[in-house]
C-alpha atoms as a PDB file:
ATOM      1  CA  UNK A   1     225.773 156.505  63.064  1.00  0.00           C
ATOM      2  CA  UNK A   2     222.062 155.789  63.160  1.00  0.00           C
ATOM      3  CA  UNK A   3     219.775 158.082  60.468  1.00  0.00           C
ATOM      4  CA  UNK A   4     216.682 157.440  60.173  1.00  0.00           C
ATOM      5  CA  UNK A   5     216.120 158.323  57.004  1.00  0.00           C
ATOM      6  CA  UNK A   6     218.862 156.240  55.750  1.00  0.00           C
ATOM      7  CA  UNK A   7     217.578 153.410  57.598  1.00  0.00           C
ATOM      8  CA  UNK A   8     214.113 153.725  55.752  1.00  0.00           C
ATOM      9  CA  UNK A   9     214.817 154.721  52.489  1.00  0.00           C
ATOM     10  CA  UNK A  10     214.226 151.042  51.258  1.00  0.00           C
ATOM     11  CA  UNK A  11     210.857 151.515  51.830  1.00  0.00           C
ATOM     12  CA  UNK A  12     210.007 154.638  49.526  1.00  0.00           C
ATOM     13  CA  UNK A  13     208.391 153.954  46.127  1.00  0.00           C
ATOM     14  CA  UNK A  14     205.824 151.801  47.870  1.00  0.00           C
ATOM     15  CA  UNK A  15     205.544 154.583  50.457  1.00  0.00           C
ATOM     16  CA  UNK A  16     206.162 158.283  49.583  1.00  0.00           C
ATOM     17  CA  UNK A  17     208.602 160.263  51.892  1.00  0.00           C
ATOM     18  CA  UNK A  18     205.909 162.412  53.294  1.00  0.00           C
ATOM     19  CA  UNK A  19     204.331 158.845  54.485  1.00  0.00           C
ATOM     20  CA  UNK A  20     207.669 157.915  56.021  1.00  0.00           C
ATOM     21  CA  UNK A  21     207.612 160.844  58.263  1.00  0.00           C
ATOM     22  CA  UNK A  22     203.894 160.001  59.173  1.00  0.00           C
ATOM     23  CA  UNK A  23     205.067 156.739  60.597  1.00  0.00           C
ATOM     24  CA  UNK A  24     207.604 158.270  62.072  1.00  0.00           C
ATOM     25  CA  UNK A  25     205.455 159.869  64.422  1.00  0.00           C
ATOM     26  CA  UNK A  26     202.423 157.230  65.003  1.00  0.00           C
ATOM     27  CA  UNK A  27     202.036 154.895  68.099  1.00  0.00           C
ATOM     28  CA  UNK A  28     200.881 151.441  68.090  1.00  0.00           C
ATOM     29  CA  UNK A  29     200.293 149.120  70.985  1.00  0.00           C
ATOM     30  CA  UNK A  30     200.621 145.623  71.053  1.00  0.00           C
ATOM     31  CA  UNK A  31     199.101 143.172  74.026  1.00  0.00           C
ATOM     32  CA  UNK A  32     201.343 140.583  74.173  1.00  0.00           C
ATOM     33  CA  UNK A  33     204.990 139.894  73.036  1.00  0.00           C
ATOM     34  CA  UNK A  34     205.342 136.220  71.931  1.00  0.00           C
ATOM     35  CA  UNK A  35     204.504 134.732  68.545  1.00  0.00           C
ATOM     36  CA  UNK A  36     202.735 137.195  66.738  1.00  0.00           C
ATOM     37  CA  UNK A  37     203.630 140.556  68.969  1.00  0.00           C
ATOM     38  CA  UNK A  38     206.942 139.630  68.447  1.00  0.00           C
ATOM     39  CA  UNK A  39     206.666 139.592  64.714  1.00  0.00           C
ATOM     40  CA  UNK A  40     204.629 142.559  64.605  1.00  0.00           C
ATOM     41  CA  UNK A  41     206.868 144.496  66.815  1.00  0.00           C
ATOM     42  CA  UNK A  42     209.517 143.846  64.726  1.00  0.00           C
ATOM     43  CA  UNK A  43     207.389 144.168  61.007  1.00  0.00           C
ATOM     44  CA  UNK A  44     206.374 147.581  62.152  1.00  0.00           C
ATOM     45  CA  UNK A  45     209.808 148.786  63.479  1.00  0.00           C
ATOM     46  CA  UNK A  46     211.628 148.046  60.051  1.00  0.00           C
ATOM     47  CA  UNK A  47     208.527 149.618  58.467  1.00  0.00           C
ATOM     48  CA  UNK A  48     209.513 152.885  60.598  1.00  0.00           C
ATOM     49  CA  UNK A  49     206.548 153.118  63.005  1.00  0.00           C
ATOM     50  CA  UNK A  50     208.267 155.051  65.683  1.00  0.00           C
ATOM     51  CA  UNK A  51     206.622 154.754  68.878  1.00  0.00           C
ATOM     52  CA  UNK A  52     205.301 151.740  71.027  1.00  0.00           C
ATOM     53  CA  UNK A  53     203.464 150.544  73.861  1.00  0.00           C
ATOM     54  CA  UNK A  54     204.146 146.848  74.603  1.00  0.00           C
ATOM     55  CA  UNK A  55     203.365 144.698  77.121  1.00  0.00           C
ATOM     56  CA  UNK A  56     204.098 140.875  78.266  1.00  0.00           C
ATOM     57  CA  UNK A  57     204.657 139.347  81.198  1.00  0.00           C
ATOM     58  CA  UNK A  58     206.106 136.232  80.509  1.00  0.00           C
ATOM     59  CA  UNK A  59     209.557 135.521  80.162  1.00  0.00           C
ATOM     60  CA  UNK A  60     211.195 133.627  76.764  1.00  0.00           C
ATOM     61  CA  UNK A  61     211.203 129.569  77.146  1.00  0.00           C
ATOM     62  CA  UNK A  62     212.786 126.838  74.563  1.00  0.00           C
ATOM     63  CA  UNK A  63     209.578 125.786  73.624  1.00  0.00           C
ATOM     64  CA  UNK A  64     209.572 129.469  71.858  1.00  0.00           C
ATOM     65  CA  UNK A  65     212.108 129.308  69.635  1.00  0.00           C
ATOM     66  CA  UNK A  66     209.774 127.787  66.963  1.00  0.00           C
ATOM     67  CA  UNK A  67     208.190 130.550  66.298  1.00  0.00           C
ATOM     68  CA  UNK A  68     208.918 133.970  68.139  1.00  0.00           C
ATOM     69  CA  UNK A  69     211.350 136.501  67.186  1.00  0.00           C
ATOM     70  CA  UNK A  70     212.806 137.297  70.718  1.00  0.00           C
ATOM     71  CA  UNK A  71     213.755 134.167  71.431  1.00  0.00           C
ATOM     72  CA  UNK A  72     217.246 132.614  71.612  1.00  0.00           C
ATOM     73  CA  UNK A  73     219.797 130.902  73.674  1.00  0.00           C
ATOM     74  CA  UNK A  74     220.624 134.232  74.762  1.00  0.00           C
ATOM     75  CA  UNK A  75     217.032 135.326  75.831  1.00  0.00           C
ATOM     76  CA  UNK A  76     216.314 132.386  77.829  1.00  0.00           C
ATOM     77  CA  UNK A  77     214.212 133.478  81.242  1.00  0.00           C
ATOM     78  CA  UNK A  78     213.972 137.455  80.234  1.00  0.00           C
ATOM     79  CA  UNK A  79     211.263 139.478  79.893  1.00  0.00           C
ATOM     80  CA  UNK A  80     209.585 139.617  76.662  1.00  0.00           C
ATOM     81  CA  UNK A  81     208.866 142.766  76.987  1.00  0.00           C
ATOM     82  CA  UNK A  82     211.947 143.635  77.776  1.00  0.00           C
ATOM     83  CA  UNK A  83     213.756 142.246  74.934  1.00  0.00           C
ATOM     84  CA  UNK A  84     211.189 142.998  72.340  1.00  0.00           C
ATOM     85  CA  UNK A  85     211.464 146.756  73.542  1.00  0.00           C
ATOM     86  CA  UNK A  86     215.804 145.989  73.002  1.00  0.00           C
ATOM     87  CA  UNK A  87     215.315 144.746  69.154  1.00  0.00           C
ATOM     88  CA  UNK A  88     213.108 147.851  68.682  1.00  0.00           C
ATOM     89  CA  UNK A  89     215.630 149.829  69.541  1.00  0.00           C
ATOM     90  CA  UNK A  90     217.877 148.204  67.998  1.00  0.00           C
ATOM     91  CA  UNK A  91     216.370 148.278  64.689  1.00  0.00           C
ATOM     92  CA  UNK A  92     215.442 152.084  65.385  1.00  0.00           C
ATOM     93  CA  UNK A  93     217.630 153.742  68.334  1.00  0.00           C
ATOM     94  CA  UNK A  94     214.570 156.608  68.284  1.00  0.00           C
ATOM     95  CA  UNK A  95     211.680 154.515  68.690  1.00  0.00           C
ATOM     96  CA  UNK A  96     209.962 155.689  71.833  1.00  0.00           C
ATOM     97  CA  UNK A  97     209.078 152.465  73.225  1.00  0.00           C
ATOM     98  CA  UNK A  98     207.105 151.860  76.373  1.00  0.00           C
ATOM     99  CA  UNK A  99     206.663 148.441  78.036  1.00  0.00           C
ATOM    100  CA  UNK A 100     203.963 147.151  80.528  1.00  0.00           C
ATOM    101  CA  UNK A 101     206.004 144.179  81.788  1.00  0.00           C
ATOM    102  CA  UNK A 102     203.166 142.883  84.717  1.00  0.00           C
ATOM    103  CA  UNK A 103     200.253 142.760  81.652  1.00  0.00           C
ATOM    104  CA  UNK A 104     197.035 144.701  81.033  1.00  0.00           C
ATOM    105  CA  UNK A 105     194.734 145.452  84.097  1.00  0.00           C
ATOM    106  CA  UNK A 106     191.669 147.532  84.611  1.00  0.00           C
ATOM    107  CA  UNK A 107     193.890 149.651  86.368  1.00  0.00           C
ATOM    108  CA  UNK A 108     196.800 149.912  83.848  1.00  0.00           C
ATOM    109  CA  UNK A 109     195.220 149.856  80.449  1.00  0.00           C
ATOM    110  CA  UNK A 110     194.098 153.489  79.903  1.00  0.00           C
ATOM    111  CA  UNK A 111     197.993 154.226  80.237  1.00  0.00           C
ATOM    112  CA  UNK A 112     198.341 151.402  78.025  1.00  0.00           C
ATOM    113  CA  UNK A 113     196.693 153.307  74.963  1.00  0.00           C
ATOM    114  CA  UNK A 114     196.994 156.706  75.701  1.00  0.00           C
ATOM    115  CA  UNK A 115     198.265 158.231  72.254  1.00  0.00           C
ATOM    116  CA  UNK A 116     197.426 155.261  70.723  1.00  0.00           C
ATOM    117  CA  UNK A 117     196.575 155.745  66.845  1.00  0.00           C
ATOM    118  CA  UNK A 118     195.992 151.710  66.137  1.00  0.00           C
ATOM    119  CA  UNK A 119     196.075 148.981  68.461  1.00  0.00           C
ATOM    120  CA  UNK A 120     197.158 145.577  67.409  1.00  0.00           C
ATOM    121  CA  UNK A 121     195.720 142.304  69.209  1.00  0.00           C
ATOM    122  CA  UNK A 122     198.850 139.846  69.858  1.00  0.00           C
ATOM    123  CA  UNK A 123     197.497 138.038  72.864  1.00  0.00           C
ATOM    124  CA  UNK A 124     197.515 134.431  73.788  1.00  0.00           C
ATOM    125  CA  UNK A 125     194.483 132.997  71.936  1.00  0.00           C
ATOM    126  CA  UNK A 126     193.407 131.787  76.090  1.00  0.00           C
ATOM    127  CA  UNK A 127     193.921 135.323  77.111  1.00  0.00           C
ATOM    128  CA  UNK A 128     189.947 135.907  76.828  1.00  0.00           C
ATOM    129  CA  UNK A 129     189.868 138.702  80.118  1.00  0.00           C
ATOM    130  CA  UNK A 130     192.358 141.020  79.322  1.00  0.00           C
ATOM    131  CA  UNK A 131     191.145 140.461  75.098  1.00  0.00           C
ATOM    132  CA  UNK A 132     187.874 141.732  75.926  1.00  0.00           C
ATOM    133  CA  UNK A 133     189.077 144.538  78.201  1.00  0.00           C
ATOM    134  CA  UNK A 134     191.413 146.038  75.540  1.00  0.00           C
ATOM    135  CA  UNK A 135     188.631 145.714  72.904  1.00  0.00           C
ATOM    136  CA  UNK A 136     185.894 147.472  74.803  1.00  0.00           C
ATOM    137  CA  UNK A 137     188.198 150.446  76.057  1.00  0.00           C
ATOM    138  CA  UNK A 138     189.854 150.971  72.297  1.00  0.00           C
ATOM    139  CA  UNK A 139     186.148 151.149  70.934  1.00  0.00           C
ATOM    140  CA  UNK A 140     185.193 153.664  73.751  1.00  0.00           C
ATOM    141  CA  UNK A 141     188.265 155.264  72.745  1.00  0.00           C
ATOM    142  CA  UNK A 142     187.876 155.267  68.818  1.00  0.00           C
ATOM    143  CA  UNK A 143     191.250 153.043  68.232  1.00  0.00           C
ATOM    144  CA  UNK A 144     191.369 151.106  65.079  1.00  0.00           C
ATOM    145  CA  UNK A 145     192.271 147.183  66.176  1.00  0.00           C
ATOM    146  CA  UNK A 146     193.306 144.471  63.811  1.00  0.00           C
ATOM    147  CA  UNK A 147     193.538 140.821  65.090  1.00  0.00           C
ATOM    148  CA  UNK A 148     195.909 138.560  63.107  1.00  0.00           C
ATOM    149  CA  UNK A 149     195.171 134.849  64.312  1.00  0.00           C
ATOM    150  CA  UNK A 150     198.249 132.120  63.500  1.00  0.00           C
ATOM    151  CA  UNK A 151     196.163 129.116  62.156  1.00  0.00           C
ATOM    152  CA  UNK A 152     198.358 126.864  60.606  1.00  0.00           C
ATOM    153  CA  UNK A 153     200.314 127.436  57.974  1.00  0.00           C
ATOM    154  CA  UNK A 154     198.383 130.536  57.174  1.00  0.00           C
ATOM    155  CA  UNK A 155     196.285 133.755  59.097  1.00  0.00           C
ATOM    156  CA  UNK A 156     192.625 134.244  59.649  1.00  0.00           C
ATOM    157  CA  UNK A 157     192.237 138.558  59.959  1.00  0.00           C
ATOM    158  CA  UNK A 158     189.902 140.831  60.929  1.00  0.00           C
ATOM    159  CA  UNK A 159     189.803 144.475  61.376  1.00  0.00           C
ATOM    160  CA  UNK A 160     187.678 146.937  63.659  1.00  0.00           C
ATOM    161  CA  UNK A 161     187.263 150.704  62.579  1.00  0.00           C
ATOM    162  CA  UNK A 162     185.553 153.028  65.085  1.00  0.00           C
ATOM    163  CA  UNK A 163     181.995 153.616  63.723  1.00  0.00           C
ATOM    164  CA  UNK A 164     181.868 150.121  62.039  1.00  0.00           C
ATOM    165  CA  UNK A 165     181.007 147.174  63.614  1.00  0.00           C
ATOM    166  CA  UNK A 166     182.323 146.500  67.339  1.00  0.00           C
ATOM    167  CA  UNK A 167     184.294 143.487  68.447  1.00  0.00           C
ATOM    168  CA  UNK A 168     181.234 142.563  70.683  1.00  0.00           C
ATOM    169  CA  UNK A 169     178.756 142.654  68.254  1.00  0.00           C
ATOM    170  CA  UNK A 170     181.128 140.254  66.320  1.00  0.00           C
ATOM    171  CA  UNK A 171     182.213 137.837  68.891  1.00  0.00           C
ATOM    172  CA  UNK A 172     179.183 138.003  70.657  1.00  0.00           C
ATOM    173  CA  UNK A 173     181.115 136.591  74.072  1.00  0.00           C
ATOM    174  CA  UNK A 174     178.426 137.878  76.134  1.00  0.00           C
ATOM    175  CA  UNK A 175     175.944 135.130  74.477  1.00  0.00           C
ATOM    176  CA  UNK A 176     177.938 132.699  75.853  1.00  0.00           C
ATOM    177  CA  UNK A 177     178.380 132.066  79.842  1.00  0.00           C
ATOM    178  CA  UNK A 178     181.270 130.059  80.315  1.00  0.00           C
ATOM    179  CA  UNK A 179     184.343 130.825  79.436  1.00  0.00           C
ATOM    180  CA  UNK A 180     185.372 127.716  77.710  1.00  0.00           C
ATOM    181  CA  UNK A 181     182.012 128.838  75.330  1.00  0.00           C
ATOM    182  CA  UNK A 182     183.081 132.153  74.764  1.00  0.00           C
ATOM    183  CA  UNK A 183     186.348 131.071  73.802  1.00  0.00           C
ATOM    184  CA  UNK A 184     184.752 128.496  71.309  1.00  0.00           C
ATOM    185  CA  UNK A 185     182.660 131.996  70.166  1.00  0.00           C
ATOM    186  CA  UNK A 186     186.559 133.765  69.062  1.00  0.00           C
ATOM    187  CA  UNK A 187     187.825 130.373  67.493  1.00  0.00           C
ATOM    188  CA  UNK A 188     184.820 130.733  65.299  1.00  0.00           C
ATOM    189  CA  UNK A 189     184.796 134.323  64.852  1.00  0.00           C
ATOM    190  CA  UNK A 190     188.543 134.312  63.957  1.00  0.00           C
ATOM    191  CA  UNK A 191     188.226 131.117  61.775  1.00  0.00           C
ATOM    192  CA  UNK A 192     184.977 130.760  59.908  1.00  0.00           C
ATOM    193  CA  UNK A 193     186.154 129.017  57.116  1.00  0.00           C
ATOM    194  CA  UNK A 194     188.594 126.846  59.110  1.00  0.00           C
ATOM    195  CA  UNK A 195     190.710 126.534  55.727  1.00  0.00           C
ATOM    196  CA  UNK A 196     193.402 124.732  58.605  1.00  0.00           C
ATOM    197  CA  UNK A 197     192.085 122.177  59.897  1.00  0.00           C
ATOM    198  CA  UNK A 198     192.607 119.166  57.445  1.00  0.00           C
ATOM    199  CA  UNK A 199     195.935 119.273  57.533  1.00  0.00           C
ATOM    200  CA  UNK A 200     196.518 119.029  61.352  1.00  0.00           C
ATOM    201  CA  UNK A 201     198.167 115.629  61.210  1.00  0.00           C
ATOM    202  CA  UNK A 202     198.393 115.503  65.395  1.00  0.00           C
ATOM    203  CA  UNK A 203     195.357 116.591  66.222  1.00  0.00           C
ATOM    204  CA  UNK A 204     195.770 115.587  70.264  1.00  0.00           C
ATOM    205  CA  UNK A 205     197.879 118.329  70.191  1.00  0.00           C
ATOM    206  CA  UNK A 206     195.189 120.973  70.105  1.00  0.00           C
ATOM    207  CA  UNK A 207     194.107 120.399  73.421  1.00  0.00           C
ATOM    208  CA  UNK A 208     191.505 123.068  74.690  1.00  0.00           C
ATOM    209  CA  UNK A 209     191.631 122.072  78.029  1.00  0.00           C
ATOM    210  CA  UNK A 210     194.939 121.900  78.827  1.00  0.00           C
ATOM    211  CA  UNK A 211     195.162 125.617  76.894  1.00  0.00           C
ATOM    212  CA  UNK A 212     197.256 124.374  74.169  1.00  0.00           C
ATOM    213  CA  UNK A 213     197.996 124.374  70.858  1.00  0.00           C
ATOM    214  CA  UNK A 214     200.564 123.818  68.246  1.00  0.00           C
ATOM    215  CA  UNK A 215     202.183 126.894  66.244  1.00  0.00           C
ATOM    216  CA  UNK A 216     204.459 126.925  63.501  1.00  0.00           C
ATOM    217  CA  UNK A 217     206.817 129.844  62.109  1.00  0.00           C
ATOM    218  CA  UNK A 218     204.877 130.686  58.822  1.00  0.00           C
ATOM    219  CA  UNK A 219     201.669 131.133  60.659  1.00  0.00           C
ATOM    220  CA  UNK A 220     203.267 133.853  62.810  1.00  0.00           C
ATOM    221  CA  UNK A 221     204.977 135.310  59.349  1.00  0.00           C
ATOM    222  CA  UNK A 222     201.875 135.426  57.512  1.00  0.00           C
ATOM    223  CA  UNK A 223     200.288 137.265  60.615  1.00  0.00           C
ATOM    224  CA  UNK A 224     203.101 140.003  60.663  1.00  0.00           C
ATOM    225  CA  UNK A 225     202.518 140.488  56.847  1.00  0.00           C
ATOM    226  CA  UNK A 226     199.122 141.046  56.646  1.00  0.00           C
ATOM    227  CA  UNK A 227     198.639 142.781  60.055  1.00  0.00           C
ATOM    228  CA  UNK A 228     201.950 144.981  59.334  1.00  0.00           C
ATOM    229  CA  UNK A 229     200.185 145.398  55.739  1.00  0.00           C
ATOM    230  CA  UNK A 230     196.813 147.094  57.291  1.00  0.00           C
ATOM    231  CA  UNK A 231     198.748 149.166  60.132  1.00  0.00           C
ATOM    232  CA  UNK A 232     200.244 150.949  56.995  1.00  0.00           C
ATOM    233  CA  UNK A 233     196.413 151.438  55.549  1.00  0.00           C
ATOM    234  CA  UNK A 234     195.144 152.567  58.345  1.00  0.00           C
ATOM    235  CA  UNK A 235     198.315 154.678  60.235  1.00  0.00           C
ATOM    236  CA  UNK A 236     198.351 156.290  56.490  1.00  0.00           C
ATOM    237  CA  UNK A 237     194.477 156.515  55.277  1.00  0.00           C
ATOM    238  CA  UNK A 238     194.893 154.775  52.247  1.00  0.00           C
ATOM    239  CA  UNK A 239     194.161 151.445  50.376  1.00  0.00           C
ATOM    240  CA  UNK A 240     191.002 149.644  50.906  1.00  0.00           C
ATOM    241  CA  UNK A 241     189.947 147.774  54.220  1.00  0.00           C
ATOM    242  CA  UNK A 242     187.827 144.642  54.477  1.00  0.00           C
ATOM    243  CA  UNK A 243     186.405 144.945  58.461  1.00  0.00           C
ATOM    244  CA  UNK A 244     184.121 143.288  60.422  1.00  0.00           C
ATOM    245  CA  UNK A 245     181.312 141.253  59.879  1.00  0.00           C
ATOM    246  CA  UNK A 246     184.005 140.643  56.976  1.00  0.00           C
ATOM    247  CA  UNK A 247     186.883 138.483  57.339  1.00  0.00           C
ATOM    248  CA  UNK A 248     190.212 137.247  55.496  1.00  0.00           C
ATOM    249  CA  UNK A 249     191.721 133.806  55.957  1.00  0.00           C
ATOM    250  CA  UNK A 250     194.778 133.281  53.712  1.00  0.00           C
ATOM    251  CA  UNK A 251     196.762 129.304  53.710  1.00  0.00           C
ATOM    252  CA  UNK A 252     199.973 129.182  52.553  1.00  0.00           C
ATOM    253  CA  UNK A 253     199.378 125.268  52.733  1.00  0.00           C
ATOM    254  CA  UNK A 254     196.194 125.276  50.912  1.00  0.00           C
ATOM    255  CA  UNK A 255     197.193 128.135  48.619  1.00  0.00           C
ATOM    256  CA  UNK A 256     193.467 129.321  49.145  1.00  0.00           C
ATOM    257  CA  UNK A 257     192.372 132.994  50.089  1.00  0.00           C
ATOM    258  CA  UNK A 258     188.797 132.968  51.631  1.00  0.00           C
ATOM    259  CA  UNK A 259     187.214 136.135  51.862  1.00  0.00           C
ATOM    260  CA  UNK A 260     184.417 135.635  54.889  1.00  0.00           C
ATOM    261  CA  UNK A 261     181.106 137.496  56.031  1.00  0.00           C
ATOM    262  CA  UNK A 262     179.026 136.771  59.047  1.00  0.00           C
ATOM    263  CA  UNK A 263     176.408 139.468  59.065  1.00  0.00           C
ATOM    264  CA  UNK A 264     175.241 139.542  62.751  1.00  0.00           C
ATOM    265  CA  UNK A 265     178.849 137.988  64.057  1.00  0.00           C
ATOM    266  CA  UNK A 266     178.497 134.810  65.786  1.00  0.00           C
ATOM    267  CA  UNK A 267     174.756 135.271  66.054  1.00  0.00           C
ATOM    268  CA  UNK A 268     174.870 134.347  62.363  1.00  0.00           C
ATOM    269  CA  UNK A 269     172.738 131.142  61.686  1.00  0.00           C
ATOM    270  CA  UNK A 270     175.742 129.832  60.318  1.00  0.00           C
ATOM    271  CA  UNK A 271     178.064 130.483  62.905  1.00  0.00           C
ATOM    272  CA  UNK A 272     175.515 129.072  65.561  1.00  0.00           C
ATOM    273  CA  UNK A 273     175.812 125.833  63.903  1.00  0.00           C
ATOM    274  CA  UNK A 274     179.846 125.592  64.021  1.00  0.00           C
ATOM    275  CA  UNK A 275     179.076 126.932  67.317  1.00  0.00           C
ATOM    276  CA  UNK A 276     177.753 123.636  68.142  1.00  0.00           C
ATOM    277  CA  UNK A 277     180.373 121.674  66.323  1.00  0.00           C
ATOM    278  CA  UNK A 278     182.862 122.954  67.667  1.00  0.00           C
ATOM    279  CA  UNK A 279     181.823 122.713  70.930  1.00  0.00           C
ATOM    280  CA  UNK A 280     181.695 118.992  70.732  1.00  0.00           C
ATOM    281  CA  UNK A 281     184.663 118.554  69.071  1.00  0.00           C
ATOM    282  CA  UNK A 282     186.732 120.304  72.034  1.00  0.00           C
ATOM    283  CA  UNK A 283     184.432 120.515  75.003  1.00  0.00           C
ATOM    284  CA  UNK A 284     182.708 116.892  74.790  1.00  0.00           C
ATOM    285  CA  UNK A 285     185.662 114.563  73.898  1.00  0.00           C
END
């Protein structure tokens, strides 16, 4: 017999019971059920979070099983969505879980974060239409959003309070007019101290233009931690943030923390030059 309290109770001395019962009640969405929604669907369920909006419309592969939390023999050509909203449950029978299985539209993403207290970005990195949709209608909305990026063996972060700097003045996509530019603008945003890439021993395999890239499982873990770490801060009101123009990059694989700030975002002298970098390292090979 499922009690929720029961279930939870591990988590008291680090949370109070009062804060338990908060969680119970708060609703987070997630964009995207692969790597990272996956394991911060499932970080945020065992935390006792107890109501979700998910959405995916792809369906679990074997190149998956690296890394996301849905995926098994068993899984093999399901919904994410679908199975991501199954573990929930599983984990927490009273989890009021709703799924979005054809993927956020203009026409579908109001629903998407109605109730909404924090919304937490788990998209495919290419994903760069539907990103900046959600982003623009949680700021018009006043919903926190944290961004969690798997880079390696490690996570760049960065979080987005209502009244603090916007994603947009960040990211600054709108600077750029191709897409292929505006994507280079959130690699650099995400990553400006790029602790990863000196130890990417294939590096063919990060091919931009073919819109892909290679993952492994501790990325995704360190993104769950840290992302599952601030939806407690912020579902609870407690514990310090670092937001935007201020970033966090942690590598397990350099065992280096890099604390980052771009005042003005991408429009940031320095960011203008990796702008420019970048670019010709994946756009003029």
């Amino acid at each position: 017999m499922f009690n929720y309290n029961d279930a939870f109770s591990r988590n008291i001395g680090w949370i109070t019971e009062e804060e338990q019962e908060v969680l119970r009640t708060k609703r987070v969405a997630m964009a995207g059920a692969g790597g990272v929604g996956s394991e911060h669907t499932v970080t945020l369920a065992r935390l006792g979070v107890g109501k979700f909006n998910i959405s995916d419309f792809d369906e679990y592969e074997v190149h998956n099983f690296n890394r996301q939390a849905g995926a098994f023999m068993s899984t093999i050509n399901r919904p994410k969505c679908e199975v991501m909203a199954e573990i929930t449950k599983d984990i927490n029978p009273e989890a009021d879980v709703r799924v979005f299985p054809e993927g956020i539209f203009e026409h579908n993403v109001d629903e998407f974060l109605d109730g909404v207290d924090l919304y937490v970005d788990s998209l495919d990195f290419f994903a760069l239409s539907a990103r900046k949709l959600v982003f623009r209608k949680c700021q018009e909305k006043g919903i926190p959003v944290i961004t969690a990026a798997p880079l390696g063996m490690g996570t760049a972060f960065l979080c987005f309070m209502p009244g603090g700097m916007s994603y947009e003045e960040y990211f600054r996509f709108e600077d750029k007019q191709t897409e292929d530019e505006q994507l280079i603008q959130f690699l650099i945003g995400l990553s400006p101290s790029m602790l990863q890439r000196d130890y990417l021993v294939v590096p063919e395999k990060a091919d931009f233009n073919a819109k892909k890239g290679p993952s492994i499982p501790m990325g995704v873990k360190f993104c769950g931690a840290v992302a599952g770490t601030y939806a407690l801060k912020i579902l609870l009101n407690r514990g310090e943030l670092v937001c935007a123009p201020y970033g966090l990059h942690y590598d397990g694989y350099k065992n280096k923390l890099k604390k980052t700030w771009r005042p003005g975002g991408n429009r940031n002298p320095l960011q203008k030059i990796m702008f420019s970098i970048a670019k010709k390292l994946v756009l003029d090979k």
